[in-house]
N, C-alpha and C. Protein backbone atom coordinates (compact mmCIF):
# COMPACT_ATOMS: atom_id res chain seq x y z
N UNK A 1 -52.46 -16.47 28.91
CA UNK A 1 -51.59 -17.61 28.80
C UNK A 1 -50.98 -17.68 27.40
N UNK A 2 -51.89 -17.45 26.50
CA UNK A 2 -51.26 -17.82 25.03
C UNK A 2 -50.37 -16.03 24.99
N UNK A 3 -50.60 -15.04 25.43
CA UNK A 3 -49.40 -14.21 25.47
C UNK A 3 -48.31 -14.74 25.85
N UNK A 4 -48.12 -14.87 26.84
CA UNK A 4 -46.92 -15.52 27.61
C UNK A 4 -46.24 -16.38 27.18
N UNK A 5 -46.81 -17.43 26.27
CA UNK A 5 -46.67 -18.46 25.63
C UNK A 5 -45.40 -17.92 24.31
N UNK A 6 -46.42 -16.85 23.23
CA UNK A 6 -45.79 -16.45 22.70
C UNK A 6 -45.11 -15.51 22.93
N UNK A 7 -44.60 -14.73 23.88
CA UNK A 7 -43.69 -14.16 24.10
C UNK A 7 -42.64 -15.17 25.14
N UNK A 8 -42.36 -16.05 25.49
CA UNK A 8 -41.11 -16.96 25.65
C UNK A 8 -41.19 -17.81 24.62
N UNK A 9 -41.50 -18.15 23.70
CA UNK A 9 -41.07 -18.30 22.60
C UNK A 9 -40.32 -17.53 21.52
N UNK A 10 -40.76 -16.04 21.21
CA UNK A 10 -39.85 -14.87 20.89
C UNK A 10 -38.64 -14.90 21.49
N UNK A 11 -38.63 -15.16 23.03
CA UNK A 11 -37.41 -14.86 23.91
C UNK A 11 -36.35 -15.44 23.51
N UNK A 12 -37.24 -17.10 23.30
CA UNK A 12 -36.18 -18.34 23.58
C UNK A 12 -35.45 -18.30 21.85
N UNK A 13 -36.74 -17.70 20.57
CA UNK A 13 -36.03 -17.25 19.59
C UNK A 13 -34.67 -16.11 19.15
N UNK A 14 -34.87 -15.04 20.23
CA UNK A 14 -33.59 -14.18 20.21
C UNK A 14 -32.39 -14.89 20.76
N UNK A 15 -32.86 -15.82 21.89
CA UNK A 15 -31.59 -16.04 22.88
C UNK A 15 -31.07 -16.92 21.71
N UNK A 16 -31.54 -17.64 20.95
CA UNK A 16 -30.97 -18.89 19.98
C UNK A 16 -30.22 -18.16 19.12
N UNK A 17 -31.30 -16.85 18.38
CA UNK A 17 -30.30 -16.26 17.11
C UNK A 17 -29.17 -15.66 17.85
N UNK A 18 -29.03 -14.89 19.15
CA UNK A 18 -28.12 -14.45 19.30
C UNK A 18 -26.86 -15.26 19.96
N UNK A 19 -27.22 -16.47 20.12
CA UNK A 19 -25.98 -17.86 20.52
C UNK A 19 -25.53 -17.74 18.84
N UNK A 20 -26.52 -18.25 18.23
CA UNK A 20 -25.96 -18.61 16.82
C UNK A 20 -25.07 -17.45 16.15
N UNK A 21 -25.58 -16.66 16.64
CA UNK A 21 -24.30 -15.09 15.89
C UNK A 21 -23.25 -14.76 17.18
N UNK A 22 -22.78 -15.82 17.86
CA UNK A 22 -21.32 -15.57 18.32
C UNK A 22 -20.31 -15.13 17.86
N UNK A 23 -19.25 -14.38 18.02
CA UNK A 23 -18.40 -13.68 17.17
C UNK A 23 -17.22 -14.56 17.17
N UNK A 24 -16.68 -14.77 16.45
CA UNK A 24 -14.99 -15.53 16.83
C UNK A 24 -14.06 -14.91 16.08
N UNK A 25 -13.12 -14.53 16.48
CA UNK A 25 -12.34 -13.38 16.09
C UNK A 25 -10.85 -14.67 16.13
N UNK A 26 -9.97 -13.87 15.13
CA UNK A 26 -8.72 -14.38 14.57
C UNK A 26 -7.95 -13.25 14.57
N UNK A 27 -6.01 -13.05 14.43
CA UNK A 27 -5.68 -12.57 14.07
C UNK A 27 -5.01 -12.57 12.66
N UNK A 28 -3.91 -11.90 12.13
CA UNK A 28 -3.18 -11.79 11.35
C UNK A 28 -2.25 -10.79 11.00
N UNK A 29 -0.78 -11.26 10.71
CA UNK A 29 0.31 -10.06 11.00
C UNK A 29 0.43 -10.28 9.57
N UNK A 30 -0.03 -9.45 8.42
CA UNK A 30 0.25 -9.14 7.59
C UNK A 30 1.68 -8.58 7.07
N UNK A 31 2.70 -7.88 7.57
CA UNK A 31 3.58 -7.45 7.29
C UNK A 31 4.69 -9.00 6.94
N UNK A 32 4.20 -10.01 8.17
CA UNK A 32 4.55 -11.31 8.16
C UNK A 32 4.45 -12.44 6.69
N UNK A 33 3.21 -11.82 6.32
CA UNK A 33 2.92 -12.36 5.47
C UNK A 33 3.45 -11.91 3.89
N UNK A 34 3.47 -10.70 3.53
CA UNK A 34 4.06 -9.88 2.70
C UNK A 34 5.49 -10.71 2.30
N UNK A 35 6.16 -10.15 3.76
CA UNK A 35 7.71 -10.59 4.13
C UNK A 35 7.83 -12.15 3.51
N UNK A 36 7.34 -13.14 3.60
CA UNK A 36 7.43 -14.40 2.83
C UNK A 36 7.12 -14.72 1.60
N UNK A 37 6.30 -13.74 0.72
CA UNK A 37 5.92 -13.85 -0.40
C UNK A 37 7.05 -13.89 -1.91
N UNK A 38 6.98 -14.99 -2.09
CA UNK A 38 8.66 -13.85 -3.32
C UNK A 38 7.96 -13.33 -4.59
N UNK A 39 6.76 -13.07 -4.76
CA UNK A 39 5.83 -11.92 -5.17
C UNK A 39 6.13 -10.57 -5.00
N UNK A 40 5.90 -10.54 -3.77
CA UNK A 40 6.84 -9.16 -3.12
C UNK A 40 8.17 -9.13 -3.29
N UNK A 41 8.79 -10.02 -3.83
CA UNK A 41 10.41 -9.12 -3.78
C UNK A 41 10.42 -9.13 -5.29
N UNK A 42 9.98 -9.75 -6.09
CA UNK A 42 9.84 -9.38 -7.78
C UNK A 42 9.26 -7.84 -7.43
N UNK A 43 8.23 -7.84 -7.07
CA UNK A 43 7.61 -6.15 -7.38
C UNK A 43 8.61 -5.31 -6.72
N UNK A 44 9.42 -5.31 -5.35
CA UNK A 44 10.37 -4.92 -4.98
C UNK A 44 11.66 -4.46 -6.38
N UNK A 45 11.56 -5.40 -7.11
CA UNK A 45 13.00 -5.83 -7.84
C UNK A 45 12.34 -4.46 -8.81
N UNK A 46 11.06 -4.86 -9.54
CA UNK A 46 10.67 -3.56 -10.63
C UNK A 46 10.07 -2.01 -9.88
N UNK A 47 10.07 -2.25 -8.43
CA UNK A 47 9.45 -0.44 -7.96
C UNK A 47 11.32 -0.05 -8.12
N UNK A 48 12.15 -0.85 -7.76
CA UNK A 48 13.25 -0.24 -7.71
C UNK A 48 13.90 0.53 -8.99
N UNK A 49 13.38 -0.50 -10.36
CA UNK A 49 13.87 -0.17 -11.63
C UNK A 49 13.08 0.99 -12.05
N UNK A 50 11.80 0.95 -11.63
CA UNK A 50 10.77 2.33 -12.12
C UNK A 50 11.59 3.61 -11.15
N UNK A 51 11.66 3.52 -9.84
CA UNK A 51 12.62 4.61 -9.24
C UNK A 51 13.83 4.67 -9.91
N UNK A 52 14.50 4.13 -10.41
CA UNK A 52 15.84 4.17 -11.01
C UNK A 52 15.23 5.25 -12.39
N UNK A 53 14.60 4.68 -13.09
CA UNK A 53 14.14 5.35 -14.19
C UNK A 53 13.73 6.72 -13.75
N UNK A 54 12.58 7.11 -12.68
CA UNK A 54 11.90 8.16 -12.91
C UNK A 54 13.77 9.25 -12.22
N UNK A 55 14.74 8.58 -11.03
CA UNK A 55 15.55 9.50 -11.10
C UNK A 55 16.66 9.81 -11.60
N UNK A 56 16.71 8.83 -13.04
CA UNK A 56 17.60 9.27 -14.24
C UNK A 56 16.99 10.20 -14.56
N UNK A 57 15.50 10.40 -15.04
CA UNK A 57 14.85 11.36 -15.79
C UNK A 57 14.66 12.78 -15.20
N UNK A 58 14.75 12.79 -14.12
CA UNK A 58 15.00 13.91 -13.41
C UNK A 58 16.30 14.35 -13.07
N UNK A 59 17.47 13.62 -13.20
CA UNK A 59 18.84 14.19 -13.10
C UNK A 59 19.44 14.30 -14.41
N UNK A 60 18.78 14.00 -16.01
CA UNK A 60 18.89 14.52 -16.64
C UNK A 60 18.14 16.13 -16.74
N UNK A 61 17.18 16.01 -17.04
CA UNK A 61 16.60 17.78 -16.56
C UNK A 61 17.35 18.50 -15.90
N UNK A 62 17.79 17.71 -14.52
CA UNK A 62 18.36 19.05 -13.75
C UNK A 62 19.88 19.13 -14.57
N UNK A 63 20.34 18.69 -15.62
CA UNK A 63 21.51 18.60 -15.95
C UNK A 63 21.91 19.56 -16.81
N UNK A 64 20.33 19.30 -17.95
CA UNK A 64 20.08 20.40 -18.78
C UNK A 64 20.32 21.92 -17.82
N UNK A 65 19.36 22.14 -16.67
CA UNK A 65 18.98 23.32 -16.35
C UNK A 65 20.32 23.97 -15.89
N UNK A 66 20.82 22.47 -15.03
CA UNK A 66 22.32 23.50 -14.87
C UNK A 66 23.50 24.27 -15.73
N UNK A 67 23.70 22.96 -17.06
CA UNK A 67 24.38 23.61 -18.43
C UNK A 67 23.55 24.77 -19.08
N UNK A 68 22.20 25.42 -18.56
CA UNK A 68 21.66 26.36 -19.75
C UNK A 68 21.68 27.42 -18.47
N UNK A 69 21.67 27.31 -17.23
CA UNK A 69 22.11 28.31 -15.91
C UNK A 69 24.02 28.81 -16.64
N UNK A 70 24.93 27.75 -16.50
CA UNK A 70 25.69 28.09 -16.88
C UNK A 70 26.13 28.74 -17.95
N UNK A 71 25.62 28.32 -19.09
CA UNK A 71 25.78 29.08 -20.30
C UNK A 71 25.24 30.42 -20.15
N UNK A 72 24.20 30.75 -19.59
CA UNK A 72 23.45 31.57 -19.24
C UNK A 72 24.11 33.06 -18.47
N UNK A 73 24.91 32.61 -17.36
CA UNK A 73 25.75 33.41 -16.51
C UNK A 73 26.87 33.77 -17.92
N UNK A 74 27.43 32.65 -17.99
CA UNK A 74 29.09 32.78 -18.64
C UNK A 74 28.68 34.23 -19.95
N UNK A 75 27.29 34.16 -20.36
CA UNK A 75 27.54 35.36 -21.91
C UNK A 75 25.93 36.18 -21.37
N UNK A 76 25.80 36.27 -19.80
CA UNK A 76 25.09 37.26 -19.69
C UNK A 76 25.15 38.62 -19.74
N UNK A 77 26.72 39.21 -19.54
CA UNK A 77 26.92 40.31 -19.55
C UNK A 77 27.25 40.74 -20.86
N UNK A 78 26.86 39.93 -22.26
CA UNK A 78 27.15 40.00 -23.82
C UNK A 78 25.67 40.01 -24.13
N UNK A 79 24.33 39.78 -23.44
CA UNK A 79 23.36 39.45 -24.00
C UNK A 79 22.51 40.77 -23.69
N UNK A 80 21.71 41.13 -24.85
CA UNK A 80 20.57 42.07 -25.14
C UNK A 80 19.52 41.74 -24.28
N UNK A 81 19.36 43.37 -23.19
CA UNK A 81 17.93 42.97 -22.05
C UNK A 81 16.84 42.23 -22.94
N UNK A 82 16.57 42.00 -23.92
CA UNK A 82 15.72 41.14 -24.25
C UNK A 82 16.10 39.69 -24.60
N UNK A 83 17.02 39.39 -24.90
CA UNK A 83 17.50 37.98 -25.14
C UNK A 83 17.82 37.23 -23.53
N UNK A 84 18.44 38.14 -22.78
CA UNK A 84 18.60 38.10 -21.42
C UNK A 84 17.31 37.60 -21.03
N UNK A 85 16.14 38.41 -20.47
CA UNK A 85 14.99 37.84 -20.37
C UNK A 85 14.08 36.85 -20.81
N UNK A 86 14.87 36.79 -21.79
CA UNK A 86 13.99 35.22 -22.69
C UNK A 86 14.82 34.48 -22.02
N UNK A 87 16.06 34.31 -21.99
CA UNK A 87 16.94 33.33 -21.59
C UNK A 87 16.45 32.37 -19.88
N UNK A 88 16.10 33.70 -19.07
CA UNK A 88 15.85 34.26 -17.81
C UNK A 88 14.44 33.46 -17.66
N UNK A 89 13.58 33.77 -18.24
CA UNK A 89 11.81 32.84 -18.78
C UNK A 89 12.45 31.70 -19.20
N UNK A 90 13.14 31.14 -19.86
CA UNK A 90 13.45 29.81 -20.27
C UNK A 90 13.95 29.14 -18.71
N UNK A 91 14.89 29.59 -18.54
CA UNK A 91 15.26 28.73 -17.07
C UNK A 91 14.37 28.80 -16.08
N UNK A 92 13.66 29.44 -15.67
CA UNK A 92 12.61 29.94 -15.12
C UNK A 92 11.21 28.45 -15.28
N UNK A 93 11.23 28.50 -16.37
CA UNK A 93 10.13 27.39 -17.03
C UNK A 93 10.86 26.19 -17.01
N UNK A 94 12.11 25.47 -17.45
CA UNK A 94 12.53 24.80 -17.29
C UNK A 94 12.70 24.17 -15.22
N UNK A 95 12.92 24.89 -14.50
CA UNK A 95 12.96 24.69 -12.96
C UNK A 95 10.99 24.25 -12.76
N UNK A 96 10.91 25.27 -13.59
CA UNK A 96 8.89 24.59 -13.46
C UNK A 96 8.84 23.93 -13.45
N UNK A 97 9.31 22.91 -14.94
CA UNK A 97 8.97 21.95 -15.25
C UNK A 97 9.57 20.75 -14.60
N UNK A 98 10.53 20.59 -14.04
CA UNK A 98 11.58 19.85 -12.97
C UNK A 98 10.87 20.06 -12.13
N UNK A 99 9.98 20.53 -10.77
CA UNK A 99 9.25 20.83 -9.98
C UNK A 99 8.18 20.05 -10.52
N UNK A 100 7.69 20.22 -11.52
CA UNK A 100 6.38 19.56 -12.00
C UNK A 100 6.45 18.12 -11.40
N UNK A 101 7.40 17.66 -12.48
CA UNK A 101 8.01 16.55 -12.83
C UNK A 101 8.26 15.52 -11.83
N UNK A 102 8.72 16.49 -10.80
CA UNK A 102 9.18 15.72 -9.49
C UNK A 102 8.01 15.49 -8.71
N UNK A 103 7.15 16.37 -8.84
CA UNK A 103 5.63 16.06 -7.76
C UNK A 103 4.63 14.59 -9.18
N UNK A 104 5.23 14.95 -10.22
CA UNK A 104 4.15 14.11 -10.77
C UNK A 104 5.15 12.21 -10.98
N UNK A 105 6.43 12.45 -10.66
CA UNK A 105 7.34 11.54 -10.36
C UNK A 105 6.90 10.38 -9.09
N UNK A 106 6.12 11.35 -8.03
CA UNK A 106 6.11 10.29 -6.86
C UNK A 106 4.64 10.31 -6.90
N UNK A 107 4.02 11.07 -8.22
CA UNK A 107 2.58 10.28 -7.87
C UNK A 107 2.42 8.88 -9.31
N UNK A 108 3.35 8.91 -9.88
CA UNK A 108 3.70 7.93 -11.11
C UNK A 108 4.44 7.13 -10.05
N UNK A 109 5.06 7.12 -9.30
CA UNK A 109 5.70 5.65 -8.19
C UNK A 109 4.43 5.23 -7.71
N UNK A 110 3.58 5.81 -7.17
CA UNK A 110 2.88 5.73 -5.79
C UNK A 110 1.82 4.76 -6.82
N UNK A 111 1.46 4.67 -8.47
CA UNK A 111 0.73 4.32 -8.88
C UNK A 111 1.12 3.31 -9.25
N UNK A 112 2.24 3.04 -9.54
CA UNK A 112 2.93 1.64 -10.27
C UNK A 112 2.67 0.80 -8.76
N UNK A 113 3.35 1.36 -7.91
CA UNK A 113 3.33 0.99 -6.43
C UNK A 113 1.82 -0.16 -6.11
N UNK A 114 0.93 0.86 -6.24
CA UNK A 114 -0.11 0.02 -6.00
C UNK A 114 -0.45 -1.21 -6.95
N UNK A 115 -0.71 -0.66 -8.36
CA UNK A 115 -0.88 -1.72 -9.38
C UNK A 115 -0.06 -3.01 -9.10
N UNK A 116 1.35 -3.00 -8.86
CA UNK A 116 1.73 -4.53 -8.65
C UNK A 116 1.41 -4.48 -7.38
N UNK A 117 1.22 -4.10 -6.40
CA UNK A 117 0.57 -4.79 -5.36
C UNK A 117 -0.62 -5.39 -5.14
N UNK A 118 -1.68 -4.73 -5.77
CA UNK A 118 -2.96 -4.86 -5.71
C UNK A 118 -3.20 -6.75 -6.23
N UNK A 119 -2.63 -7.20 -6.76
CA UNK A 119 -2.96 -8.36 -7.19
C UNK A 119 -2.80 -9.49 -5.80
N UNK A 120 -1.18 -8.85 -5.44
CA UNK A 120 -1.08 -9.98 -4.41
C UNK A 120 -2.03 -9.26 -3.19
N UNK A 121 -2.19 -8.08 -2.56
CA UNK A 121 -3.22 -7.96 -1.82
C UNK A 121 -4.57 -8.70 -1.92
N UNK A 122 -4.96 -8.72 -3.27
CA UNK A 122 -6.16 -9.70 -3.72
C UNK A 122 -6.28 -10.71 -3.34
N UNK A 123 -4.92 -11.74 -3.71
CA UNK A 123 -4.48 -12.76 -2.90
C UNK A 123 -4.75 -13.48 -1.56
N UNK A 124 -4.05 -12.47 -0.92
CA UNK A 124 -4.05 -12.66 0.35
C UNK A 124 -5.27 -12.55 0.99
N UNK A 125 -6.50 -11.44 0.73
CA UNK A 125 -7.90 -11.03 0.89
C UNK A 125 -8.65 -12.20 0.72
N UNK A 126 -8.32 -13.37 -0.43
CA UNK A 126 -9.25 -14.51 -0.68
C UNK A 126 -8.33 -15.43 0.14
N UNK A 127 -7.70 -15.64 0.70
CA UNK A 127 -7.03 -16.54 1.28
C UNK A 127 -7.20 -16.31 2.93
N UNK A 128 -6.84 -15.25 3.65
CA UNK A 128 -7.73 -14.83 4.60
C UNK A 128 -8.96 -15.13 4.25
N UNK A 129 -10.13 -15.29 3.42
CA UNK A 129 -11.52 -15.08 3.95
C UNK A 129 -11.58 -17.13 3.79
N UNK A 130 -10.89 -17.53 2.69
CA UNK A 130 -10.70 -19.03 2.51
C UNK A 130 -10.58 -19.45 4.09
N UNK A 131 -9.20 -19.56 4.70
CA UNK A 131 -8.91 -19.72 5.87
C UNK A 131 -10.24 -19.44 7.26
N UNK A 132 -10.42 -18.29 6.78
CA UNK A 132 -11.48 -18.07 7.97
C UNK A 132 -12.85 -18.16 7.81
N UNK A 133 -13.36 -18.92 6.71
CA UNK A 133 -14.62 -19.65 6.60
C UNK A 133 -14.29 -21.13 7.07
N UNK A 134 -12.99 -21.88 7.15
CA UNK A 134 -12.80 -22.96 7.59
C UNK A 134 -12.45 -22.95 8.70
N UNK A 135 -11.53 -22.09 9.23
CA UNK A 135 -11.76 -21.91 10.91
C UNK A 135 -13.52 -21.00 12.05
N UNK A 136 -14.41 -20.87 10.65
CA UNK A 136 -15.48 -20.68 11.06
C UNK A 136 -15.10 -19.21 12.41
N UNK A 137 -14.20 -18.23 11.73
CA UNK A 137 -13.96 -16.85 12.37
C UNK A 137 -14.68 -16.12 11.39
N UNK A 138 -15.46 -14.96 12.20
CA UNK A 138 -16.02 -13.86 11.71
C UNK A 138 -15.39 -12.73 11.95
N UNK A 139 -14.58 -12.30 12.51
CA UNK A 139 -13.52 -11.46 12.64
C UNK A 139 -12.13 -11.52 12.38
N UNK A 140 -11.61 -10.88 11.59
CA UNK A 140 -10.25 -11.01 11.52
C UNK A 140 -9.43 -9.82 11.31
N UNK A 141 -7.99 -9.67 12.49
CA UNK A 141 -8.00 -8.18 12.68
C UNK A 141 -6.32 -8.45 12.19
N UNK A 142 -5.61 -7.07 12.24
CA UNK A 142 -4.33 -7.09 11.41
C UNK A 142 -3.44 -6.98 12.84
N UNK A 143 -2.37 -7.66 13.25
CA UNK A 143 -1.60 -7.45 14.03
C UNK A 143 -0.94 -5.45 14.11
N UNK A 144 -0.73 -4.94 13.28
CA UNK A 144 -0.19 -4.51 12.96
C UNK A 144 -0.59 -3.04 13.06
N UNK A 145 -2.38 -3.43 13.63
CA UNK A 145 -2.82 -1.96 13.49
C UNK A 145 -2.75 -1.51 14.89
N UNK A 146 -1.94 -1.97 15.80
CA UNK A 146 -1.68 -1.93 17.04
C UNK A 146 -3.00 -2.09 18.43
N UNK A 147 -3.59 -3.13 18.74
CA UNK A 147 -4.43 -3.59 19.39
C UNK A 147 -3.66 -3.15 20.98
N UNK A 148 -4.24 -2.62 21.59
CA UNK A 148 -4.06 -2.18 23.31
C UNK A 148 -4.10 -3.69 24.22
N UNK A 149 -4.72 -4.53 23.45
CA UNK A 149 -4.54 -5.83 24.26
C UNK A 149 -4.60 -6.60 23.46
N UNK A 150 -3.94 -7.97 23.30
CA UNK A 150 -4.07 -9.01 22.39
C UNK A 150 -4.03 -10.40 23.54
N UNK A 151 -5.04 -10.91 23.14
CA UNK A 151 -4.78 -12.20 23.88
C UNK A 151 -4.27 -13.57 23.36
N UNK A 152 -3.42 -14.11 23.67
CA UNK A 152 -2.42 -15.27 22.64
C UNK A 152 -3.64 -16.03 22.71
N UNK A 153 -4.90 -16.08 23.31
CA UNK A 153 -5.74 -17.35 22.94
C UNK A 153 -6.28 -17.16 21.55
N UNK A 154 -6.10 -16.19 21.16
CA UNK A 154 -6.76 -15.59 19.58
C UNK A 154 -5.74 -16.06 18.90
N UNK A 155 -6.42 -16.81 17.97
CA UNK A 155 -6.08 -17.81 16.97
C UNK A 155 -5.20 -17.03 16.03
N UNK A 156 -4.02 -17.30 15.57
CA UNK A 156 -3.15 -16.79 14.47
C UNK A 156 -3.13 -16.95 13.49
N UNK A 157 -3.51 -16.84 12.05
CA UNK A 157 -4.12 -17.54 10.99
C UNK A 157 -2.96 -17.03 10.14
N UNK A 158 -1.45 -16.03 10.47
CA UNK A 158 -0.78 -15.75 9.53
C UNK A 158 0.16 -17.30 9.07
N UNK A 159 0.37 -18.20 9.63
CA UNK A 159 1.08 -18.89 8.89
C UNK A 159 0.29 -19.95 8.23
N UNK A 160 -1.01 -20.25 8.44
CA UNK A 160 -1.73 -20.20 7.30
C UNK A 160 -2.44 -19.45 6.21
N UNK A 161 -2.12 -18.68 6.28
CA UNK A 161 -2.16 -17.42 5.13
C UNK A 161 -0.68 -17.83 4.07
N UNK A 162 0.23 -17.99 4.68
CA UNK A 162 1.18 -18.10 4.23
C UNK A 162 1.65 -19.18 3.48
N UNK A 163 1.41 -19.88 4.31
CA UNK A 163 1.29 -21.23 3.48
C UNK A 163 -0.05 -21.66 2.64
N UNK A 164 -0.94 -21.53 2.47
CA UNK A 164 -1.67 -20.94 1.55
C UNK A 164 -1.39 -20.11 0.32
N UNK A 165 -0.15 -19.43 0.86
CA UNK A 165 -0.06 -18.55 -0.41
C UNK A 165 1.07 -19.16 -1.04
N UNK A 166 1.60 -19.87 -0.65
CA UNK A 166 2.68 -20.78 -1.02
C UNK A 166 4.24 -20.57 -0.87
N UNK A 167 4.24 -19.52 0.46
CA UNK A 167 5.15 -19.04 1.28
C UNK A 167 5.68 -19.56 2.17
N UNK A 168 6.74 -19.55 2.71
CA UNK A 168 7.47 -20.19 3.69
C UNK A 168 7.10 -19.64 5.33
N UNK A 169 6.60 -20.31 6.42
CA UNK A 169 5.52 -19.72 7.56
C UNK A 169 7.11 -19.46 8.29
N UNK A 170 6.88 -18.64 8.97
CA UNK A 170 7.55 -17.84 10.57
C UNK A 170 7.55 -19.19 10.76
N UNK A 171 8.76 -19.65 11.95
CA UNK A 171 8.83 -20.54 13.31
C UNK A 171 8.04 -19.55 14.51
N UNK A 172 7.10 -20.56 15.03
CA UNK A 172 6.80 -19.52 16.17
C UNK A 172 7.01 -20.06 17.11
């Protein structure tokens, strides 16, 4: 008897913890949220000026390479096989370095890129978890990562995200 006893008591203890750990799931269309921020269009305004910059700096180089190609042709048939070949190694190294330049160009975007983002991502990360400790959701999934089924009864928390962030919400 006192088995039995304590084992529906264990029982009636799982069935409780596992009521009490119900899941409640939320969504959120992040891209939505981005899109209203004018955070995002300042960092918009400077990724554009850093791209502007990194492809001045590369269409100067290639500007050089083309005036020292040209000079190069125009008094090649005046130049000593050894001056020739230096000339030949110089352009040679110069196209290197433009190649370099250009692979280390879009990993210098890709880094600025993140850095001003990362703050307002931060943002939004404490504001989502704000929001969904008060709607008492333990799940919260991104519209965006393409769900095979969505059910409109799942709560939408992007235009409070948004307004939260002190953004102007979608009409829905």
């Amino acid at each position: 008897m006192k088995k039995i006893l304590v084992l529906m008591v264990a029982l009636f203890g799982f069935a409780a913890a596992a009521t009490a750990q119900s899941v409640k799931i939320a969504r959120i269309n992040t891209q939505d949220v981005m899109a209203s921020l004018s955070e995002v269009d300042s960092v918009r305004v400077k990724l554009e000026a850093f791209a502007k910059d990194l492809q001045d700096e590369l269409e100067t180089m290639q500007v050089e390479y083309n005036n020292k190609l040209d000079s190069y042709n125009k008094s090649k048939a005046t130049l000593t096989p050894v001056i020739a070949a230096q000339k030949e190694r110089d352009l040679n190294d110069l196209a290197r370095r433009i190649q370099e330049r250009s692979q280390t160009a879009q990993e210098d975007y890709t880094n600025v890129q993140l850095s001003l983002m990362q703050p307002i991502l931060d943002k939004m990360q404490e504001s989502v978890k704000k929001i969904s400790k008060q709607m008492m959701v333990t799940v919260v999934f991104d519209e965006q990562n393409s769900p095979i089924y969505l059910d409109e009864s799942i709560p939408d928390i992007t235009n409070k995200v948004i307004t939260d962030l002190g953004g102007k919400p979608k009409a829905q």
